[in-house]
Each structure stands twice: as C-alpha cells, then as structure tokens.
Protein backbone atom coordinates (compact mmCIF):
# COMPACT_ATOMS: atom_id res chain seq x y z
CA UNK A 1 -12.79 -17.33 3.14
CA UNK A 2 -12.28 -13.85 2.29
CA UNK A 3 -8.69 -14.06 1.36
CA UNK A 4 -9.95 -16.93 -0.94
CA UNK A 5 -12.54 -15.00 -2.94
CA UNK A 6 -10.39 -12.03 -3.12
CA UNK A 7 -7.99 -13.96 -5.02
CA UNK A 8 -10.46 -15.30 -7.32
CA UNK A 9 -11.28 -11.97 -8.44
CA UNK A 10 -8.09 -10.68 -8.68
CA UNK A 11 -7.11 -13.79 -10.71
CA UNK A 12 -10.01 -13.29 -13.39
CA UNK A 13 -10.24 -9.71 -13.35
CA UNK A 14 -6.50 -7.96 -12.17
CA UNK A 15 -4.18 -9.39 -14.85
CA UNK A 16 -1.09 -7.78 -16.15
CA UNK A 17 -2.86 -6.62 -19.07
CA UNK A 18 -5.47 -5.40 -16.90
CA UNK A 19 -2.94 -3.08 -14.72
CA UNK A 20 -1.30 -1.76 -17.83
CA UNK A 21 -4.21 -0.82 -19.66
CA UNK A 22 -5.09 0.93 -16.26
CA UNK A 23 -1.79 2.44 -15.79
CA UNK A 24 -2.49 3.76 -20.06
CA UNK A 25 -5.79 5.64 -19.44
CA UNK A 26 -7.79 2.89 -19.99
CA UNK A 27 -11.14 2.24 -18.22
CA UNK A 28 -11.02 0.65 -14.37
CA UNK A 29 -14.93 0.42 -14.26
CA UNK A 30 -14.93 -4.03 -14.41
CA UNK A 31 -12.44 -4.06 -11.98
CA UNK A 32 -13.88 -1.50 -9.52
CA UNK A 33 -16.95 -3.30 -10.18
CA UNK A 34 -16.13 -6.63 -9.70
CA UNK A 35 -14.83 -5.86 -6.34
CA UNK A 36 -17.57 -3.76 -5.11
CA UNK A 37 -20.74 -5.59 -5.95
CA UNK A 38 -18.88 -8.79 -4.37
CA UNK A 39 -18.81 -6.43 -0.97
CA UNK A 40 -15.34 -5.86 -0.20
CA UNK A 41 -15.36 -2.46 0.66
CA UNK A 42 -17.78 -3.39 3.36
CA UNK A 43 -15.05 -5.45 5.12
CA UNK A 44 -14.67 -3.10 8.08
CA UNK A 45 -17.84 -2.21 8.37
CA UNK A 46 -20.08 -3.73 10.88
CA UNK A 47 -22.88 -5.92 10.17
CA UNK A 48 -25.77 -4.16 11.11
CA UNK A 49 -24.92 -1.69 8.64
CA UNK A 50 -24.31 -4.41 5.85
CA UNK A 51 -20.86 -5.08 6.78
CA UNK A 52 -18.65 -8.04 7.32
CA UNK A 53 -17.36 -6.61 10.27
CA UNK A 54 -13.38 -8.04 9.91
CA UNK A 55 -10.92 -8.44 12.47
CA UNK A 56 -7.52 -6.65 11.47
CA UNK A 57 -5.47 -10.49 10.97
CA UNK A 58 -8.43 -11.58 8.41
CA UNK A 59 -7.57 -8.21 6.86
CA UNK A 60 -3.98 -8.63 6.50
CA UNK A 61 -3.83 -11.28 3.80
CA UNK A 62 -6.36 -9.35 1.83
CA UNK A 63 -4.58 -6.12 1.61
CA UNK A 64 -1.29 -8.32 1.00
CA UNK A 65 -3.10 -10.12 -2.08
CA UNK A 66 -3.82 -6.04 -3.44
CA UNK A 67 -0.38 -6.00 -3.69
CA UNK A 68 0.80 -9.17 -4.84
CA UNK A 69 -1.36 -8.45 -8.32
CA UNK A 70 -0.51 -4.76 -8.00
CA UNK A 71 -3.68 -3.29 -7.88
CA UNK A 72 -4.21 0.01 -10.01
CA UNK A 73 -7.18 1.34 -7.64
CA UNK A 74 -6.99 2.80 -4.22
CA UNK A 75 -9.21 -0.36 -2.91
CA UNK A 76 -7.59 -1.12 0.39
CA UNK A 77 -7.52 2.88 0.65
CA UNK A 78 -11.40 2.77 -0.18
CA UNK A 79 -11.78 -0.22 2.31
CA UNK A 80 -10.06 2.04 5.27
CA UNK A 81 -11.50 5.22 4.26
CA UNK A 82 -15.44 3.90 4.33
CA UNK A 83 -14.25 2.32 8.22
CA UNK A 84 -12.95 5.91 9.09
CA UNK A 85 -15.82 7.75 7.77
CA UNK A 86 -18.46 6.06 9.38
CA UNK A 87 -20.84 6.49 10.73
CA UNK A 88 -20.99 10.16 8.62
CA UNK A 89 -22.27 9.63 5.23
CA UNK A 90 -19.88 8.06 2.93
CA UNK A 91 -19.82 8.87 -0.34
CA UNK A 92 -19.90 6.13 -3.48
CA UNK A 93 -16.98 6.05 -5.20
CA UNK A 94 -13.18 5.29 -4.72
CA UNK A 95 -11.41 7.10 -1.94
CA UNK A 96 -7.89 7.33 -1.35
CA UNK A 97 -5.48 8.67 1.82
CA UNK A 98 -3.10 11.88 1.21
CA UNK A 99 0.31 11.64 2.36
CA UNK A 100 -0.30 15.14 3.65
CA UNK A 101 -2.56 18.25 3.55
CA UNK A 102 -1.24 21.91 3.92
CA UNK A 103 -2.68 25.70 3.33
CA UNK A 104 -0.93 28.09 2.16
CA UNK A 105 -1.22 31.99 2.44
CA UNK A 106 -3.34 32.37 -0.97
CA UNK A 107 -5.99 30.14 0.58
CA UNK A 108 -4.92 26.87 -1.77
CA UNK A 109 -5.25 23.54 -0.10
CA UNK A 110 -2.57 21.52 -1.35
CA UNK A 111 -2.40 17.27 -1.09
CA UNK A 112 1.02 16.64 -2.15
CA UNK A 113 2.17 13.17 -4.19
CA UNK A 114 -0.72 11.31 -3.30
CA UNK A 115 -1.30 7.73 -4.02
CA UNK A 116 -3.59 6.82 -6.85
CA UNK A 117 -4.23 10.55 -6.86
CA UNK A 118 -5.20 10.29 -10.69
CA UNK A 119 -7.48 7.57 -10.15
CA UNK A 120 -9.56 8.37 -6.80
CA UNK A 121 -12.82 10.56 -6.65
CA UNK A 122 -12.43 11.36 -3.01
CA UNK A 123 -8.94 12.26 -0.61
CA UNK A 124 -8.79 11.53 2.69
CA UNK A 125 -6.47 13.68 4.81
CA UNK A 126 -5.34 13.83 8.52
CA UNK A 127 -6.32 17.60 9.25
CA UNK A 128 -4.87 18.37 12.92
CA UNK A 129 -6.86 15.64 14.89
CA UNK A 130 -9.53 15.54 12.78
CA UNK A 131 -9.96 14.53 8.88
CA UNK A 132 -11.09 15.97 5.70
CA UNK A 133 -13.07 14.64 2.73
CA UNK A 134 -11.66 16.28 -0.47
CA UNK A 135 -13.23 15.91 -4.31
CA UNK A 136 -11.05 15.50 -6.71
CA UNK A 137 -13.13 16.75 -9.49
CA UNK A 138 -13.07 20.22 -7.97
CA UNK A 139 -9.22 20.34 -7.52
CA UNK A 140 -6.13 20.57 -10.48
CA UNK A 141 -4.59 17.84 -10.66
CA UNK A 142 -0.63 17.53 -11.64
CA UNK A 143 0.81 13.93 -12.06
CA UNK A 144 4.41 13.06 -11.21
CA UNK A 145 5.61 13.12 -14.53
CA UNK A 146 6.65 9.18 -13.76
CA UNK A 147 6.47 6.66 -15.67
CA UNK A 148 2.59 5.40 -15.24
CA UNK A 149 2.77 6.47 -12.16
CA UNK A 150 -0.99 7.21 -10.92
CA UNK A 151 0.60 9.57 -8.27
CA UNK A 152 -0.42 13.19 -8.15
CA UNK A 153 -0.49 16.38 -6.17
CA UNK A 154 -3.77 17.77 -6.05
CA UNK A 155 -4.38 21.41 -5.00
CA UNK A 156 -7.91 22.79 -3.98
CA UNK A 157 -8.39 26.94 -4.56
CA UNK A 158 -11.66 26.46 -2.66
CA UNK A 159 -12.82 23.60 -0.24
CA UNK A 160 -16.22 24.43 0.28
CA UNK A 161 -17.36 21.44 -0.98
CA UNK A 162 -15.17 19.52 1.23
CA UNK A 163 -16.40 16.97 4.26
CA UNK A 164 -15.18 18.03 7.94
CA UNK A 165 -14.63 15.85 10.30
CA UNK A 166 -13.67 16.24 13.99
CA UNK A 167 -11.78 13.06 14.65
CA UNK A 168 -9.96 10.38 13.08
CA UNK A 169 -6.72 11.59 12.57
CA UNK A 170 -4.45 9.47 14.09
CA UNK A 171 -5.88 6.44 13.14
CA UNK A 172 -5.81 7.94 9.39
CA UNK A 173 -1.97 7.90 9.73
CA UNK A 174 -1.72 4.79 11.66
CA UNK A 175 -3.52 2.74 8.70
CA UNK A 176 -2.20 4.72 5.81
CA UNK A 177 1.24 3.11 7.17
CA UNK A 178 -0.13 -0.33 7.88
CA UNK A 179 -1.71 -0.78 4.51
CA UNK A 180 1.13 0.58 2.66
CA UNK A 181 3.52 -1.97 4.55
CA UNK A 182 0.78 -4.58 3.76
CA UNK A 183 0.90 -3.83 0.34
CA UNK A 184 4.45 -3.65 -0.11
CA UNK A 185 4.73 -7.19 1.98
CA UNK A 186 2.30 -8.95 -0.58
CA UNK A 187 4.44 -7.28 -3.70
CA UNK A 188 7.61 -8.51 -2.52
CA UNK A 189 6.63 -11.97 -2.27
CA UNK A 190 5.28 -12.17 -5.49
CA UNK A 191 8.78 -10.28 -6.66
CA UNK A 192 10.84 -13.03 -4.33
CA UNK A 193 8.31 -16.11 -6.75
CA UNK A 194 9.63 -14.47 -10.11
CA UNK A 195 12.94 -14.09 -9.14
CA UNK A 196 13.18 -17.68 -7.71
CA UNK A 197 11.21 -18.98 -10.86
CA UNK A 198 13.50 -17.35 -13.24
CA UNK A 199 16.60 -18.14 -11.55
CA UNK A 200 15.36 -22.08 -12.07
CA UNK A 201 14.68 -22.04 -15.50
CA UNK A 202 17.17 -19.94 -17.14
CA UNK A 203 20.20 -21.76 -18.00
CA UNK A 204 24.01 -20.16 -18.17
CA UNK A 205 27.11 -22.09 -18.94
CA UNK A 206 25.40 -25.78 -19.04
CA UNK A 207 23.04 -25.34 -15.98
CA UNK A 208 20.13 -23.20 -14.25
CA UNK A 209 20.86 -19.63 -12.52
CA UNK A 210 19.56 -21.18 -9.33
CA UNK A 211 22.70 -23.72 -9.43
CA UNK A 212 25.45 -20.47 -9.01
CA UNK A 213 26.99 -20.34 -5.26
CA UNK A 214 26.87 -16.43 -5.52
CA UNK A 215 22.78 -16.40 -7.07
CA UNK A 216 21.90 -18.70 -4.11
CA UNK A 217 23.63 -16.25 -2.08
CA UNK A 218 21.31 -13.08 -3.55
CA UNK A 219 18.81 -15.64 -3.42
CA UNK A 220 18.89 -15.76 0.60
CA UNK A 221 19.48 -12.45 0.87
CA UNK A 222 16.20 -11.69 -0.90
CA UNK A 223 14.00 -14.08 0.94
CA UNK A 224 15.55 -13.37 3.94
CA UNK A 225 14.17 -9.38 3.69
CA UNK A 226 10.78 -10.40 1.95
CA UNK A 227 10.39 -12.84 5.02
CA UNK A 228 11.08 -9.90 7.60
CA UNK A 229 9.14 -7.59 5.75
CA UNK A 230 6.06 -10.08 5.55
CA UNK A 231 6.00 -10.81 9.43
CA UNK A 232 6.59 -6.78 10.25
CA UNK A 233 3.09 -6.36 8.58
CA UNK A 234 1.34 -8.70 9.80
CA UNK A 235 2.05 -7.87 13.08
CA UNK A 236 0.87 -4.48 12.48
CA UNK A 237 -2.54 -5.86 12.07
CA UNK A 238 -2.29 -8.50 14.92
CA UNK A 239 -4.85 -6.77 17.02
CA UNK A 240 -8.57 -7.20 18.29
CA UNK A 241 -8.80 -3.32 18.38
CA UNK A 242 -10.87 -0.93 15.29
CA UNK A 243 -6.97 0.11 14.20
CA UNK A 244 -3.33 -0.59 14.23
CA UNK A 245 -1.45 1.05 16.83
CA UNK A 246 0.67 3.59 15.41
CA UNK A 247 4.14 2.46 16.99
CA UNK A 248 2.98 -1.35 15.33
CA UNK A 249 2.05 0.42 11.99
CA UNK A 250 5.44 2.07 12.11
CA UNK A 251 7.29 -1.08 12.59
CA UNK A 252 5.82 -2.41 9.61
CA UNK A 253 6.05 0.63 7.51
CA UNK A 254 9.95 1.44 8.69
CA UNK A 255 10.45 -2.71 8.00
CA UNK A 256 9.20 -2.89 4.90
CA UNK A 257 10.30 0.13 3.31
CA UNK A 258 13.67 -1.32 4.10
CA UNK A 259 13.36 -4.18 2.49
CA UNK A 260 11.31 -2.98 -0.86
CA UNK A 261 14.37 -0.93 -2.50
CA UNK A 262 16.70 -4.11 -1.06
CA UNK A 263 14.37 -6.48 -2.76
CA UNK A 264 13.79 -4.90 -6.30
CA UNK A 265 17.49 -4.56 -6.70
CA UNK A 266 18.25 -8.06 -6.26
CA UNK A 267 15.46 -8.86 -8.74
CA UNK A 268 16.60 -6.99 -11.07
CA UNK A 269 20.19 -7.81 -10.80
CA UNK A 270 19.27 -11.38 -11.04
CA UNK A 271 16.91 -11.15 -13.99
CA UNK A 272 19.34 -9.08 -15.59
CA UNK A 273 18.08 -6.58 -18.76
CA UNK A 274 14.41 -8.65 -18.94
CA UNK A 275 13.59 -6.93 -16.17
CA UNK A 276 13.09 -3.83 -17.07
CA UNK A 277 11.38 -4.79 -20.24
CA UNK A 278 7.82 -3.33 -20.95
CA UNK A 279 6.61 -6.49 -21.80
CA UNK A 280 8.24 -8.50 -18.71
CA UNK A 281 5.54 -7.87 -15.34
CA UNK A 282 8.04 -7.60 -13.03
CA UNK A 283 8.55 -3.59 -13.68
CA UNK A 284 5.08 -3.86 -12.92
CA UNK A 285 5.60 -4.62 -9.13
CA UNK A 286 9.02 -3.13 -8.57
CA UNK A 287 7.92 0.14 -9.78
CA UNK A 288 5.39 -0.06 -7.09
CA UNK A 289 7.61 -1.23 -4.88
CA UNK A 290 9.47 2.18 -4.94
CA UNK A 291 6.75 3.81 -5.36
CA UNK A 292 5.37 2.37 -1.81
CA UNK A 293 8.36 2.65 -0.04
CA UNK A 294 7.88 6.25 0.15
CA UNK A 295 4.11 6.45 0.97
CA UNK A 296 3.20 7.87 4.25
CA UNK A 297 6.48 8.11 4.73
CA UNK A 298 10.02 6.07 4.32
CA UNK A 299 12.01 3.90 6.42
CA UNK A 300 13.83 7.08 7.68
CA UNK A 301 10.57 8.87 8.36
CA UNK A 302 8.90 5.81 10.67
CA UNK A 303 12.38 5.62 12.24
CA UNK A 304 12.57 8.28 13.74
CA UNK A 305 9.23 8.06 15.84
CA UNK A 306 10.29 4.70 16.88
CA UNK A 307 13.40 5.74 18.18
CA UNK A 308 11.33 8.93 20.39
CA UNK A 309 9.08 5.47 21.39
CA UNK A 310 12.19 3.91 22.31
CA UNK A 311 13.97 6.70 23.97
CA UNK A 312 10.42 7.69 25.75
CA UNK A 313 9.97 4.17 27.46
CA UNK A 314 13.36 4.06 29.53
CA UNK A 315 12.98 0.24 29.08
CA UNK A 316 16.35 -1.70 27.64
CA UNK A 317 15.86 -2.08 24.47
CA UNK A 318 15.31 -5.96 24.52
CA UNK A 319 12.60 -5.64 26.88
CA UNK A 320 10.98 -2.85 24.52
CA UNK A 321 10.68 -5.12 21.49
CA UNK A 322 9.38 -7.96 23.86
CA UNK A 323 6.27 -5.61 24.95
CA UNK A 324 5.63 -4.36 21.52
C-alpha cells in the first residue's frame, strides 16, 4: 500500500524535469511537500506518536522507488534520521546522514562530501557511539565542484547550536549503508529498463540492438548484476528488528557498489553517445549511481569489515553465508 502511493507521488510530482530543475537551483518546496503532508516521513515512527510504524521489508521497496526516480532530497535520509532521533525532539525540516564527522585542532567541525549536503537543513553524524544534530545554516558550505552534484563538505567553526545525543551510532552507520544500497538497487533497475528498452527499438544494419549476439551478451551481464544487487538490499532490510544489522547492511552496500559502476558502463556503452546527452535521463541516474557507490563507503570499504566478520567467526565460509 505504501509502495503504491509512493509511486503515485513520485510519478506526478518527481519527473525528470523536476530533478533537473532541482539539481539547477530551482525550488524543491512541491516536492518536499507533497511527500510530507502525505506522511512519509512518519514511516518509522510508531503509531502512538502519529506514525505508521513500518517493518524494515515494507520499507525496502520504498527507499528502492527514491531511487528508481532519482530523488533530489535527502527523503529516505529524513525518514531514518526522524526514527533515530526519537524520542528527542526532532526538528521540521529535511535531514540528511554525513559520511563522517571529524575535529580538528582549530576547533572546526568538519562533515566531509556529504550527501545532499546542499539541499538538507539538518546533518546527522555518528559521533563515537553517540550522534550529533548539525544546522546547516550555521556552517560554510563548499560543493564538489561536480557536475549538479548536491554533494558538499560542510565545516562548523562553532557547534553550539548543535543537538547531542548519547546513542545511536551504530545504527546511524548501519542504515546510512542500507539505504544507500537500497537506493542504488532501485536506480539500477530503472538503468537495466532503459537500456533493455533502447536496445529494442533502435535499429542497426536492418534490425533492433537487442537482436546482436554480443548486446544480448552485455545485456545478461547487466541484469545479471542489477539482479544481485537488488536481492543484496533487500536482504539488508529482511528483519523484524528497529535496524539492519550492520554485517547485512554491509552486504548490501559492498554488493551493490559493485554492481553500480559495472552497470552504468554497460548502459552507456550500449546507448552509445545519447547517453551522456543533457537532454537524455539516463545521466540522470548513472551520475547517481557513482555518486552512491561511494556513500558511506565503497565496495572496498564494506569489504573489508566483512572479511574481519568472516575471519572472526572461524566458520567455513559456506556455512558463514548460510547463517547470515
């Protein structure tokens, strides 16, 4: 049901044109909007405090529909945030989850390359085991320099204004990697559509792309990866606890982070110089794809604290995928 109306609104109110006016400078406000006042920041909240009080698989395919229609707002970072904050005072406005937080010896507080930095009011950040609720307003912004990119390291001279909080860390960096991998799992498939679409209705040589031995061949390769990626995530949030587990989260983080460079090669190679059109919305997606990948950390990143996980349990490895 939730999945459903999500979609609806994303439809009507999260075009193309939509994201690239977004991406511009232009105003987010109907599209923040349309999603709050329908309640879906409330998702993880429970329902004596107006919530719908979700399980983690009903979330899945909502996050994965944010990226399918690559979402210019930190909304499944909003969604998280509000579910992490509670029951502390949560401020209104859109919240988004730094990739990191350190001090350095001139007092600055610095939030380095974080998503949808230029378009949040509010960072979260893992502080130790505990959390901390930065404004944005009161901190300098510097963007990436990349192309629309709404990434941005934020620095903070003084963070008096800042929210403390005493827990929450982990699970901060155990959902900033789920969500991220759901994300990237609902971007791919919607890559893996185009590329399948355009490779049956372009014609070369007397018949369509899709006919070619060796396009078939990129063809598999591609579904194969968005199909691995898609299953990774979702198994992150295949759980009747508040959180993913962090060694799940990592699986789908490490898996999909794999697959997203993998994925928006083939699409390009297969769309050829269309691609990477401004006018053509799949730079739209495989920009974020990239962008994604290296969220909360990279394959490499998630890797390694698998293979500690792995080394850590003594199991054989076949019987330490089977628990998992």
């Amino acid at each position: 049901m939730f999945a459903e109306a999500i979609e609806d609104i994303l439809k009507d109110q999260c075009t193309a044109t939509t994201v690239r006016a977004i991406e511009s400078g232009g105003t987010s406000a109907p599209l923040w909007q349309a999603i709050e006042e329908a309640g879906f920041l409330e998702l993880l909240a429970t329902e004596a405090d107006g919530g719908a009080e979700l399980g983690l698989p009903d979330l899945f395919p909502i996050f994965s529909s944010f990226g399918r229609y690559a979402v210019p707002l930190p909304v499944a970072q909003s969604i998280v945030a509000r579910s992490l904050l509670a029951p502390h005072a949560v401020p209104a406005g859109r919240i988004t989850l730094a990739n990191s937080l350190r001090r350095t010896a001139e007092g600055q507080t610095i939030c380095a390359l974080t998503p949808l930095g230029l378009v949040a009011d509010y960072v979260l950040a893992r502080d130790g085991d505990g959390m901390l609720l930065l404004p944005v307003a009161s901190a300098q912004c510097t963007p990436t320099g990349v192309h629309r990119s709404q990434t941005a390291t934020l620095v903070w001279n003084d963070t008096g204004a800042a929210t403390r909080l005493p827990t929450g860390g982990a699970a901060l960096t155990a959902w900033a990697a789920a969500l991220h991998a759901a994300l990237l799992s609902g971007a791919m498939t919607r890559v893996f559509e185009m590329t399948l679409q355009h490779c049956n209705d372009r014609s070369q040589f007397g018949k369509s792309l899709g006919k070619f031995q060796a396009v078939q061949h990129q063809l598999s390769v591609m579904a194969e990866h968005t199909a691995a990626a898609s299953i990774a995530a979702e198994a992150a949030f295949h759980t009747t606890e508040a959180a993913p587990s962090l060694l799940a989260a990592a699986m789908a983080k490490s898996r999909t982070s794999e697959a997203a460079g993998l994925v928006a090669a083939i699409a390009h190679a297969l769309h050829g110089a269309i691609g990477v059109t401004e006018e053509y919305d799949l730079q739209l997606l495989t920009r974020r794809l990239h962008e994604w990948r290296m969220a909360h950390g990279s394959e490499a990143h998630w890797n390694l604290l698998i293979g500690h996980s792995v080394l850590a349990s003594k199991l054989p490895l076949l019987d330490f995928v089977r628990t998992v």
